[in-house]
C-alpha atoms as a PDB file:
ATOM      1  CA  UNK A   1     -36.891 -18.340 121.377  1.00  0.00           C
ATOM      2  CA  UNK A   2     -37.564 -14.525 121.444  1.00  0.00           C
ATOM      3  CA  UNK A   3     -40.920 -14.816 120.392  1.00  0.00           C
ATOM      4  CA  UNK A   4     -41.568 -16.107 124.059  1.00  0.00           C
ATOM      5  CA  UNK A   5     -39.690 -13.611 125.574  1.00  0.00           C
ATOM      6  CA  UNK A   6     -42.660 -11.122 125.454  1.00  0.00           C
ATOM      7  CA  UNK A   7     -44.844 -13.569 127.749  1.00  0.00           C
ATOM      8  CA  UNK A   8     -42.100 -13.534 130.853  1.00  0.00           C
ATOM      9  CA  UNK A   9     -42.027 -10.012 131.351  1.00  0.00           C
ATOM     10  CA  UNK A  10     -43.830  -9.861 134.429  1.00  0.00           C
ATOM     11  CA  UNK A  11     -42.226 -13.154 135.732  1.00  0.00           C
ATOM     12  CA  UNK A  12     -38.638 -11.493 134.941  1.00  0.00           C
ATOM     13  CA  UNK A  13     -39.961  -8.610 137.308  1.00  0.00           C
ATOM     14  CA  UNK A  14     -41.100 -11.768 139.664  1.00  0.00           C
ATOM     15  CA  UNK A  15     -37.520 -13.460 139.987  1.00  0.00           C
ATOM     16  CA  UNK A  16     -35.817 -10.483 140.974  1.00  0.00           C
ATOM     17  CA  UNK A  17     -38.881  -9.161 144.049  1.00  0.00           C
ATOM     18  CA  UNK A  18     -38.131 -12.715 144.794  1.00  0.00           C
ATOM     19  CA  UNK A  19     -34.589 -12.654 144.961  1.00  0.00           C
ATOM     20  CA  UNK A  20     -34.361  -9.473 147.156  1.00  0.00           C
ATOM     21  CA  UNK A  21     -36.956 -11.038 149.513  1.00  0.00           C
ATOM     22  CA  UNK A  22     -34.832 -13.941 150.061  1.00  0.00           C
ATOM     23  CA  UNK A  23     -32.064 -11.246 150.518  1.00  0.00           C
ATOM     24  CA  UNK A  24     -33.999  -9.744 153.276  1.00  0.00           C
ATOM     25  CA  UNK A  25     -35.115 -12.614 154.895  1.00  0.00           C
ATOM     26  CA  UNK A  26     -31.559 -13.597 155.660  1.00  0.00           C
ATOM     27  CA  UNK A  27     -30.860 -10.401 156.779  1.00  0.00           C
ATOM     28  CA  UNK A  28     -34.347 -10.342 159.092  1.00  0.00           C
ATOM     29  CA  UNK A  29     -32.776 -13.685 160.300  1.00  0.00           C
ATOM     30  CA  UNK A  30     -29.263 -12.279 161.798  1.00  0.00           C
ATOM     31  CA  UNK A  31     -30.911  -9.141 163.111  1.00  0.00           C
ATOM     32  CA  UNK A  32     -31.372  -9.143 167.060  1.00  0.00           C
ATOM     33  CA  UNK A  33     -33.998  -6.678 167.240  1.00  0.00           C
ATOM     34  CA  UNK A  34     -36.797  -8.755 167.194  1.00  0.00           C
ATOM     35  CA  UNK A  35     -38.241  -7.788 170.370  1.00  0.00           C
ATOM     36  CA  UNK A  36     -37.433  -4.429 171.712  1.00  0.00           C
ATOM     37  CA  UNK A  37     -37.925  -4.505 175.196  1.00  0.00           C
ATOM     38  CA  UNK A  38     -37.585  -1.606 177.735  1.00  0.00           C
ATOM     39  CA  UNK A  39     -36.509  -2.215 181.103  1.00  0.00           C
ATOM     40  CA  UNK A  40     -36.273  -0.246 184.643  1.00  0.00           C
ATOM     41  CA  UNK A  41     -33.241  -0.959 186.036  1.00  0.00           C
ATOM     42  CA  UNK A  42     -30.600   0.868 184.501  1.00  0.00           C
ATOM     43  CA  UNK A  43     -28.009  -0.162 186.849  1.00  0.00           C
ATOM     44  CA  UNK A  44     -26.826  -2.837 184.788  1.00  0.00           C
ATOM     45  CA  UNK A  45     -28.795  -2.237 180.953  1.00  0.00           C
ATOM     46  CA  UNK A  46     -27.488   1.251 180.696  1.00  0.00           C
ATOM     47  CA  UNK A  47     -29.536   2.330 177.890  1.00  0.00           C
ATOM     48  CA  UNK A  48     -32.802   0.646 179.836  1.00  0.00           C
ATOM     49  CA  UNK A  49     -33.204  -1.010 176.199  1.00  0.00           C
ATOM     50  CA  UNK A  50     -32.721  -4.616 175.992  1.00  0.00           C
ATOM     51  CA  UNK A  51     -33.175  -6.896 172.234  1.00  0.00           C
ATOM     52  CA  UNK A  52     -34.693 -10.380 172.090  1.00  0.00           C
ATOM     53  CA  UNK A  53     -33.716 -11.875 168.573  1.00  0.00           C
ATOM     54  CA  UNK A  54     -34.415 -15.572 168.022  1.00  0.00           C
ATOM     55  CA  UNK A  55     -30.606 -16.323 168.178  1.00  0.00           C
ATOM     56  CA  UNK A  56     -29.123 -14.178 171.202  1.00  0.00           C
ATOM     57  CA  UNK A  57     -30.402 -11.181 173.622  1.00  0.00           C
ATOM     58  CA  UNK A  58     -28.221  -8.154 173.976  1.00  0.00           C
ATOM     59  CA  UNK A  59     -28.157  -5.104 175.756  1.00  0.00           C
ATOM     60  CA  UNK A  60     -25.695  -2.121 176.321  1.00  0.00           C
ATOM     61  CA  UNK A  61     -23.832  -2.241 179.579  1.00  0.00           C
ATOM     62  CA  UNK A  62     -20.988  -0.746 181.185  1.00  0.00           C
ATOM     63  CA  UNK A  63     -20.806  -2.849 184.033  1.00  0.00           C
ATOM     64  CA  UNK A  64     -20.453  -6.368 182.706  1.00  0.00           C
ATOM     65  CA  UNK A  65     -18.383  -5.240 179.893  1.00  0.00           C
ATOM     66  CA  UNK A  66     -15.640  -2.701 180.497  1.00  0.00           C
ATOM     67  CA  UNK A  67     -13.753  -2.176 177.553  1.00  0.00           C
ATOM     68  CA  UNK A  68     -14.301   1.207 175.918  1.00  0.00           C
ATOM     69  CA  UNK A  69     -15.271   0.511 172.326  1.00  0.00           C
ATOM     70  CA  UNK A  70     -17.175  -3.190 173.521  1.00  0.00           C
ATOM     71  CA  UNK A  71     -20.147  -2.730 175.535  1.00  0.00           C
ATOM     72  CA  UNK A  72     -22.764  -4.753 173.613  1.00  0.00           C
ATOM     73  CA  UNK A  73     -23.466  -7.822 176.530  1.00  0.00           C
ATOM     74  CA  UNK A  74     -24.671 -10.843 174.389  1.00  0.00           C
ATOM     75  CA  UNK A  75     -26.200 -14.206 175.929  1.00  0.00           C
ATOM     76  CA  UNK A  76     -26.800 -16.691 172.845  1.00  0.00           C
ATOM     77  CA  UNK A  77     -30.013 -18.464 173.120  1.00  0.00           C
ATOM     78  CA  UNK A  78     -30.353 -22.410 171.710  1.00  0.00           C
ATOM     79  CA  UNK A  79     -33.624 -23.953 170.758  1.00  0.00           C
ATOM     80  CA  UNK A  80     -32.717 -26.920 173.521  1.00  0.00           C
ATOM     81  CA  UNK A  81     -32.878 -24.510 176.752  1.00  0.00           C
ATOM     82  CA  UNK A  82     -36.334 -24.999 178.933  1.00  0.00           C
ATOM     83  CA  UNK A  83     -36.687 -21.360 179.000  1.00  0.00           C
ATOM     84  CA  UNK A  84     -36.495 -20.864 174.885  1.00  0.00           C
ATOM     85  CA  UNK A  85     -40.493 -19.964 174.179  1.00  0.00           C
ATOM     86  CA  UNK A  86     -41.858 -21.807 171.432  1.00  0.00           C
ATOM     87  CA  UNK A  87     -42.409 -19.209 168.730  1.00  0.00           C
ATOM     88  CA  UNK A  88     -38.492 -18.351 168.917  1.00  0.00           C
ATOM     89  CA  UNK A  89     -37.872 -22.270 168.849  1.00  0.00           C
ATOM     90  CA  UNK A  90     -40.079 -22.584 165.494  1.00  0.00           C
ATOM     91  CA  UNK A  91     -38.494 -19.612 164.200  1.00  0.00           C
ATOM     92  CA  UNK A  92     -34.937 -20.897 164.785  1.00  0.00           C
ATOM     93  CA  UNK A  93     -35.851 -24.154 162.500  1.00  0.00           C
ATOM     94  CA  UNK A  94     -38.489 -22.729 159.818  1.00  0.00           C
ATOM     95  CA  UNK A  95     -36.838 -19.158 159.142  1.00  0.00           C
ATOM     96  CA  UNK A  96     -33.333 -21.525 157.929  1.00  0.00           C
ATOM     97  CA  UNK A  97     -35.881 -23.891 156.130  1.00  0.00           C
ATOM     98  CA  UNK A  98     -37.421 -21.290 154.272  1.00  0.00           C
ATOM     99  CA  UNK A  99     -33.644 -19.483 153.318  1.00  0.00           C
ATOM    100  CA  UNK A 100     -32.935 -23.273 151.590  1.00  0.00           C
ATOM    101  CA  UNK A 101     -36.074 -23.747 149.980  1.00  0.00           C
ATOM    102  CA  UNK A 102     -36.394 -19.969 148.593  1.00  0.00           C
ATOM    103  CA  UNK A 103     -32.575 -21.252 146.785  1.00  0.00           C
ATOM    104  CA  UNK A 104     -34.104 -23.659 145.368  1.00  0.00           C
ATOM    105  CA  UNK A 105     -36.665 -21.415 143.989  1.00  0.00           C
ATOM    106  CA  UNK A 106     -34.003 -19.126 142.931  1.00  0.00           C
ATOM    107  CA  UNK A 107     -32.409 -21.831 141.052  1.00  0.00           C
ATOM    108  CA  UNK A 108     -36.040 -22.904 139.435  1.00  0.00           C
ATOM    109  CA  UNK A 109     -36.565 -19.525 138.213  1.00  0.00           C
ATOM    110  CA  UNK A 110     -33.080 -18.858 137.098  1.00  0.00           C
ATOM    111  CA  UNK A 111     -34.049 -22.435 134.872  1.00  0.00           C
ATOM    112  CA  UNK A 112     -37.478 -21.327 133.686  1.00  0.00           C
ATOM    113  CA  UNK A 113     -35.896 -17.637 132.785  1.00  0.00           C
ATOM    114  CA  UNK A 114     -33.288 -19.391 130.872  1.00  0.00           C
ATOM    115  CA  UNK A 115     -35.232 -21.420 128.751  1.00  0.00           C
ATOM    116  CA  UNK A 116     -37.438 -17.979 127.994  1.00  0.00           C
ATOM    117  CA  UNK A 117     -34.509 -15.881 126.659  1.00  0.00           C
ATOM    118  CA  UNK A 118     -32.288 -18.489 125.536  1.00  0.00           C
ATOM    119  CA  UNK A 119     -34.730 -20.840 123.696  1.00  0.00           C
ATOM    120  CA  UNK A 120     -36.492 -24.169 124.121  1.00  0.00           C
ATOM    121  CA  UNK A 121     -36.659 -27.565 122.807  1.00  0.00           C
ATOM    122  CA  UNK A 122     -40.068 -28.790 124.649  1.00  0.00           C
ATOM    123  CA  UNK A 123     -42.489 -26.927 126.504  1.00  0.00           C
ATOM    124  CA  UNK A 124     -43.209 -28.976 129.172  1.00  0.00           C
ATOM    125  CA  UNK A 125     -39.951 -28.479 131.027  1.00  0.00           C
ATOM    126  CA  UNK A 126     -40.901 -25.209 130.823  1.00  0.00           C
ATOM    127  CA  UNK A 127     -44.385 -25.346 132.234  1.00  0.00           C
ATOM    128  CA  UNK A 128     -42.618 -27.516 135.217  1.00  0.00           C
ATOM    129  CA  UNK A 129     -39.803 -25.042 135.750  1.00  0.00           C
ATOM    130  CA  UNK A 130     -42.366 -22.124 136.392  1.00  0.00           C
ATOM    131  CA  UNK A 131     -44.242 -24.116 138.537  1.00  0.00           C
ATOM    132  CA  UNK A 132     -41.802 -25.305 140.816  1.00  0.00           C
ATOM    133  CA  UNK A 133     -40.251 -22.078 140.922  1.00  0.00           C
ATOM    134  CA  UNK A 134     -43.808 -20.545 142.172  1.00  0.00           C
ATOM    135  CA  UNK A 135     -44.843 -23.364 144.587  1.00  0.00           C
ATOM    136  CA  UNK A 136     -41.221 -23.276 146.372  1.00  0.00           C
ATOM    137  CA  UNK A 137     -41.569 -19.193 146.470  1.00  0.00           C
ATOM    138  CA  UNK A 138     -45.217 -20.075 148.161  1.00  0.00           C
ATOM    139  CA  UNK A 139     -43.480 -22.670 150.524  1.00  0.00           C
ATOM    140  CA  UNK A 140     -40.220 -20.688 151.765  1.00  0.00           C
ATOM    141  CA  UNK A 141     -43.041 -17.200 152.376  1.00  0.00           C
ATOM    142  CA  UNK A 142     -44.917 -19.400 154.794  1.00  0.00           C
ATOM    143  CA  UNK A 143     -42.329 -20.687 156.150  1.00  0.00           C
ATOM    144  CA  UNK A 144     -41.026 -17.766 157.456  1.00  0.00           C
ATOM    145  CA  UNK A 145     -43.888 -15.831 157.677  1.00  0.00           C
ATOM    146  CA  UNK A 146     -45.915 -18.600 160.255  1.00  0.00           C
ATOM    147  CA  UNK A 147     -43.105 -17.749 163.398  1.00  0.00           C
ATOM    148  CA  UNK A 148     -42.791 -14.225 162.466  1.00  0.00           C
ATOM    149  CA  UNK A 149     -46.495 -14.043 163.152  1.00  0.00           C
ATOM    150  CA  UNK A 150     -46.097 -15.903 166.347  1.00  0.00           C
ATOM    151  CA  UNK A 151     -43.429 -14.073 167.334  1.00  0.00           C
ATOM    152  CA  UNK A 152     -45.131 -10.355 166.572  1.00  0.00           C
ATOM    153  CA  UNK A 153     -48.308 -11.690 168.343  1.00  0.00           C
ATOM    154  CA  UNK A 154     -45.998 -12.898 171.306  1.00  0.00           C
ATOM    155  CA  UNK A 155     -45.093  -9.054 171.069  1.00  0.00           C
ATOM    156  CA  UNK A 156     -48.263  -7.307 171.356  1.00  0.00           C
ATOM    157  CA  UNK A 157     -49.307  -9.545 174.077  1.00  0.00           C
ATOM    158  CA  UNK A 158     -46.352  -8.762 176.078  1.00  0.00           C
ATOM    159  CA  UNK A 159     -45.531 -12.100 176.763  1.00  0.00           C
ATOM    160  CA  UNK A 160     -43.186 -13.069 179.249  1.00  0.00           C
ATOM    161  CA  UNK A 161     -39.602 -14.703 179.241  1.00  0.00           C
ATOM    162  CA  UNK A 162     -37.871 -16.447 182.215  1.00  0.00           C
ATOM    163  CA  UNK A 163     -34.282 -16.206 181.324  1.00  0.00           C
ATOM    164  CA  UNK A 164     -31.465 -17.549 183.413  1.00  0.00           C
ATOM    165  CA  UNK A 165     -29.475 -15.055 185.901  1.00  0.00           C
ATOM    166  CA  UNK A 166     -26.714 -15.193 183.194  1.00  0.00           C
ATOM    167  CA  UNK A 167     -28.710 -13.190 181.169  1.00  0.00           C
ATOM    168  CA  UNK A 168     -29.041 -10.280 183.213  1.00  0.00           C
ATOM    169  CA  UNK A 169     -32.559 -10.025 181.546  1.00  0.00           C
ATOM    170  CA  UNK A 170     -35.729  -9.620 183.664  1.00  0.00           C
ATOM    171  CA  UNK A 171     -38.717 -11.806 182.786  1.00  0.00           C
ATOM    172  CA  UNK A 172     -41.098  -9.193 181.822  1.00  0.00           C
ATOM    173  CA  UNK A 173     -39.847  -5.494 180.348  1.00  0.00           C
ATOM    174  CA  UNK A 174     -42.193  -2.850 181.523  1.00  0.00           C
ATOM    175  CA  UNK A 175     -43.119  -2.853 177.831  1.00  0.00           C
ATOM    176  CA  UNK A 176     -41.971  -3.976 174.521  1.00  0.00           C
ATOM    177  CA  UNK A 177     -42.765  -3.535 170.955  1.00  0.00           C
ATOM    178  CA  UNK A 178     -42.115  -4.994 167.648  1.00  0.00           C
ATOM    179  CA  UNK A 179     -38.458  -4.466 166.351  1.00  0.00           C
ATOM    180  CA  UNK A 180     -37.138  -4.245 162.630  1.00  0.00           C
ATOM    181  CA  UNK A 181     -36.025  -8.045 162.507  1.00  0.00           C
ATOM    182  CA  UNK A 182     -39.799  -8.851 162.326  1.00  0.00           C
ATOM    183  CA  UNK A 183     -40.762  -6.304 160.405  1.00  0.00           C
ATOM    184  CA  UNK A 184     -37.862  -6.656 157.559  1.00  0.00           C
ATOM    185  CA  UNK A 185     -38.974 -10.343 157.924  1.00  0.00           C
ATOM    186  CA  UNK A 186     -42.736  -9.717 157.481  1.00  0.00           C
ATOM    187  CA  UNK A 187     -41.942  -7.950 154.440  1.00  0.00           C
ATOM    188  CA  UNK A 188     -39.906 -10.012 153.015  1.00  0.00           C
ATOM    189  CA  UNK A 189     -41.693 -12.803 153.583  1.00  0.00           C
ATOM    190  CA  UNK A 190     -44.740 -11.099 151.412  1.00  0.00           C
ATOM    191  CA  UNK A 191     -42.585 -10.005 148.721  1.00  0.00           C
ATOM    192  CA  UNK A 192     -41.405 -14.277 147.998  1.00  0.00           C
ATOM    193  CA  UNK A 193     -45.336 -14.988 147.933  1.00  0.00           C
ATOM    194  CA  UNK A 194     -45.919 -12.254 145.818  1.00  0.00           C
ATOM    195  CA  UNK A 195     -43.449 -13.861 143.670  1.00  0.00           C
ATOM    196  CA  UNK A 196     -44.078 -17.217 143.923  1.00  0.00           C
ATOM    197  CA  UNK A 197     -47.957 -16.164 142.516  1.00  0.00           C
ATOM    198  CA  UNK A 198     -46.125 -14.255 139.525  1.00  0.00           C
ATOM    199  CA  UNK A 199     -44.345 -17.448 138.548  1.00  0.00           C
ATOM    200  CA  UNK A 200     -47.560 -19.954 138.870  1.00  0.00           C
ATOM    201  CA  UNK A 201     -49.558 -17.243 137.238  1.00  0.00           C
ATOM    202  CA  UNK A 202     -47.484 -17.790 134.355  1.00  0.00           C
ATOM    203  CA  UNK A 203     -49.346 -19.553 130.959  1.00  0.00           C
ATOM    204  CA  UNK A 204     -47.702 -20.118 127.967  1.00  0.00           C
ATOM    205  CA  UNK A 205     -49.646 -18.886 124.756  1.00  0.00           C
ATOM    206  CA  UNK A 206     -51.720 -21.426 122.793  1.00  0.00           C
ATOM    207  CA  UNK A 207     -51.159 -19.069 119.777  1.00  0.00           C
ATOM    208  CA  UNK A 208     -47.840 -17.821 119.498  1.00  0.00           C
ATOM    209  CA  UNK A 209     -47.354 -14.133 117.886  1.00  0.00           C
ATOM    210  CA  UNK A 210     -44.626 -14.634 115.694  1.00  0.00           C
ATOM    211  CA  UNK A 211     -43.593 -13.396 111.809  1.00  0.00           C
ATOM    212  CA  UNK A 212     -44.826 -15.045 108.947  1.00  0.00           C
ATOM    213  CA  UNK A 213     -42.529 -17.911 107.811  1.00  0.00           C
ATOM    214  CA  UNK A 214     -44.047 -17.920 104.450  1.00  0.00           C
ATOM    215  CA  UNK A 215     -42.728 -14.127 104.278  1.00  0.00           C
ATOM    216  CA  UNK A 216     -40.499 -12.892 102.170  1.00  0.00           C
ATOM    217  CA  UNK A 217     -40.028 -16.797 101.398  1.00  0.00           C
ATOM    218  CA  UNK A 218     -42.079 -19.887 101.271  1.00  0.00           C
ATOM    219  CA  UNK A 219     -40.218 -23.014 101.736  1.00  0.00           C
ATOM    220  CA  UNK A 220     -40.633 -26.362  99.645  1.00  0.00           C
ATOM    221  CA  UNK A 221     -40.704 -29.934 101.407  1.00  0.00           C
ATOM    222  CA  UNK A 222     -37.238 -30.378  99.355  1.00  0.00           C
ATOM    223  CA  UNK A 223     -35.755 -27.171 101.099  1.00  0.00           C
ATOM    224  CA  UNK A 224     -35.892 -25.303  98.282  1.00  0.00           C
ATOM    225  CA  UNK A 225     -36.815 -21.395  98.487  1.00  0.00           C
ATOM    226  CA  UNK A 226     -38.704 -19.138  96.474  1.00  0.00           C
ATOM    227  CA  UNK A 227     -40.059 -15.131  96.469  1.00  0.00           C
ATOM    228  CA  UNK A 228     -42.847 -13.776  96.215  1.00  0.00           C
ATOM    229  CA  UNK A 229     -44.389 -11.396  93.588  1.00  0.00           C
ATOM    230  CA  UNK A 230     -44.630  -8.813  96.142  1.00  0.00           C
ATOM    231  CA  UNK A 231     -41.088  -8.760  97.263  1.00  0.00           C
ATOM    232  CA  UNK A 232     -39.127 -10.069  94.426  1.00  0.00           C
ATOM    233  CA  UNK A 233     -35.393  -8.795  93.904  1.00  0.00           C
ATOM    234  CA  UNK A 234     -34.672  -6.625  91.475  1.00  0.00           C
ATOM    235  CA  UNK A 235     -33.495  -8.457  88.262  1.00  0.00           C
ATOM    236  CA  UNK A 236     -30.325  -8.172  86.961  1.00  0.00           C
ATOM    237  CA  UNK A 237     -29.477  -6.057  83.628  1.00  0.00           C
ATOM    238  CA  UNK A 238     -26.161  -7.419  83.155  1.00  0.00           C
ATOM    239  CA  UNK A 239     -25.777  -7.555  79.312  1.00  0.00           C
ATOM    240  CA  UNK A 240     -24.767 -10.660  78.342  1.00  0.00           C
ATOM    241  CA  UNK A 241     -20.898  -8.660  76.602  1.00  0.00           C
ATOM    242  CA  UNK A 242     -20.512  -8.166  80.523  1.00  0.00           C
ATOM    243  CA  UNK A 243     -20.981 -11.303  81.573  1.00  0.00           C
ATOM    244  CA  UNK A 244     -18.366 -12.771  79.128  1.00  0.00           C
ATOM    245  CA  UNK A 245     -15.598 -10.552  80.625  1.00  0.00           C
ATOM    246  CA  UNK A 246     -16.765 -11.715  84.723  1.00  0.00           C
ATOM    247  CA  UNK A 247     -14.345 -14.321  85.717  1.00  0.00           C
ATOM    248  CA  UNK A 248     -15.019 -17.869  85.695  1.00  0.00           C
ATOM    249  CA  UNK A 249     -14.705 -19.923  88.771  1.00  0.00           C
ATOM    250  CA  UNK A 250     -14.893 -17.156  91.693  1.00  0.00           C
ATOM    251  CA  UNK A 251     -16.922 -17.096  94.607  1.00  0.00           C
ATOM    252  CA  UNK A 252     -19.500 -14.636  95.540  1.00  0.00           C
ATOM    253  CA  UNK A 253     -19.701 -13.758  99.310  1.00  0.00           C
ATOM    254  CA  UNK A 254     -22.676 -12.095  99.235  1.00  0.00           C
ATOM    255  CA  UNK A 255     -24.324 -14.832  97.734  1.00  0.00           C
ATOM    256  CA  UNK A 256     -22.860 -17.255 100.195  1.00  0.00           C
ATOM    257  CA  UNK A 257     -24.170 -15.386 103.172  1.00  0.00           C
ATOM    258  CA  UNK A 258     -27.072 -14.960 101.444  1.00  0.00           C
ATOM    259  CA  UNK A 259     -27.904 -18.534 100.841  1.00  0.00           C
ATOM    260  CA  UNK A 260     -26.019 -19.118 104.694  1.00  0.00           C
ATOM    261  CA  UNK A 261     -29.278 -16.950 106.024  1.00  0.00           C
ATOM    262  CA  UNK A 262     -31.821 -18.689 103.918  1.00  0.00           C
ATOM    263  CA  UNK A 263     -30.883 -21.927 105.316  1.00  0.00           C
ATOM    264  CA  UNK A 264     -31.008 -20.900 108.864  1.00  0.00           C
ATOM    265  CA  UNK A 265     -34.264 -18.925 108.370  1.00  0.00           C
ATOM    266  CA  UNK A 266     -35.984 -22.392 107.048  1.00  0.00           C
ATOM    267  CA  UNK A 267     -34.295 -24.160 109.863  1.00  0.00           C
ATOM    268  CA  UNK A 268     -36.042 -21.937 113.080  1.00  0.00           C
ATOM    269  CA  UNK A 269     -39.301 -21.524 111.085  1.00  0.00           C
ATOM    270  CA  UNK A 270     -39.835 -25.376 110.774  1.00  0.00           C
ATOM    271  CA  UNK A 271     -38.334 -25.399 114.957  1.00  0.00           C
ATOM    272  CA  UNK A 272     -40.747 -22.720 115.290  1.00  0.00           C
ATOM    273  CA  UNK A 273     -43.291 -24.582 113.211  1.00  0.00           C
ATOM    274  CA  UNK A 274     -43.208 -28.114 115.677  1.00  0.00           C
ATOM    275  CA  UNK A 275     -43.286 -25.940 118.833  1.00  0.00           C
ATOM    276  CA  UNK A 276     -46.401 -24.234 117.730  1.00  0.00           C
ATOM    277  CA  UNK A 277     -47.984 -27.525 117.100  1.00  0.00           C
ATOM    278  CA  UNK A 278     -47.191 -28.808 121.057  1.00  0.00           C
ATOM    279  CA  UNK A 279     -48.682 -25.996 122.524  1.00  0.00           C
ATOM    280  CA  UNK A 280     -52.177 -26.731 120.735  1.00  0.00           C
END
């Protein structure tokens, strides 16, 4: 019903911060640069910059890769290996949870929008499609915001990580610092809560703002129409020779779309009418 439309504005706004977040968030979860770390021996990283996502570690080399255009040396890293620290193990298991559960509040608020701009039988569905679509927005945010926390704190402590001589990676970098990956995470992460507090903020007017249904015509129980003094139609001032020489028997098209509108108009004010009366 459009007369609801007016109420979702901010929640429309809501579903689309929360759909880019989710967008980010996937891309935060691909990205390798988690950890920058910065290395002495050059020998083998030849940029002396090394990156620590929570899926592989890379590094630029032109030792242990020698083709000209390929010298990106990547060592995958799996959440069963002893050396895997804990915050990238949590992040390899909530950071998917919270891409899966922020569809499903995709899908919620695609529902709830729906019903707003396309119209409603009941209001209740409606109540339960906002919520859900908030409290999954709340759940995938945490989600992914608890190990990117971890893993920026892991960061600033300069922890330590004892990879395999595969890896080519020493256990501590001389220093390291917080790459994009956490921070397109971190905001992305913020920008589903945000959402998720747009959508459960939502309330549904107890008294809708709509036109008068009584206005320009007040309906009988029969169906029957009427209009008022104040907007009558002009009268006719066909003289009655005239009407002898009309033909007999034709239809009027104006008249039939007239009467077409005055039957839909008394059907969505009485709709109108019932959903008034469930939100009271």
């Amino acid at each position: 019903m459009s007369y609801l439309v007016h109420t979702a504005h901010l929640q429309f706004v809501g579903f689309w911060v929360g759909v880019l977040g989710w967008i980010l968030l996937a891309v935060a979860m691909g990205l390798v640069q988690w950890r920058v770390w910065y290395v002495a021996d050059m020998a083998t990283i030849t940029s002396g910059v090394a990156w620590v996502g929570i899926w592989r570690a890379c590094f630029l080399s032109r030792t242990l890769v020698t083709t000209e255009y390929n010298i990106l040396f990547c060592q995958g890293i799996r959440i069963s290996d002893t050396y895997t620290p804990a915050e990238i193990a949590m992040a390899q298991v909530l950071v998917p949870v919270a891409l899966l559960v922020g569809m499903g509040g995709n899908a919620s608020a695609v529902y709830a929008l729906r019903r707003i701009y396309f119209g409603l039988d009941h209001v209740k569905p409606l109540r339960m499609a906002f919520s859900m679509a908030g409290s999954l927005y709340l759940l995938a945010g945490t989600c992914s915001l608890l190990p990117l926390a971890w893993n920026m704190g892991s960061v600033v402590g300069n922890h330590t990580i004892n990879f395999p001589s595969d890896f080519h990676l020493p256990p501590a970098p001389v220093r390291q610092e917080v790459g994009p990956g956490i921070e397109v995470g971190i905001t992305a992460s913020l920008m589903v809560i945000i959402s998720g507090l747009i959508f459960l903020c939502y309330r549904i007017p107890r008294t809708l703002s709509e036109p008068s249904c009584s206005h320009p015509f007040s309906f009988s129980a029969s169906g029957n129409h009427t209009l008022h003094n104040d907007t009558a139609a002009p009268q006719s001032h066909t003289s009655a020779g005239n009407r002898q020489n009309l033909p007999q028997g034709l239809e009027n098209p104006a008249f039939e779309l007239h009467e077409s509108w005055l039957r839909w108009r008394q059907t969505d004010c009485v709709h109108r009418s019932s959903l008034l009366d469930l939100t009271q």
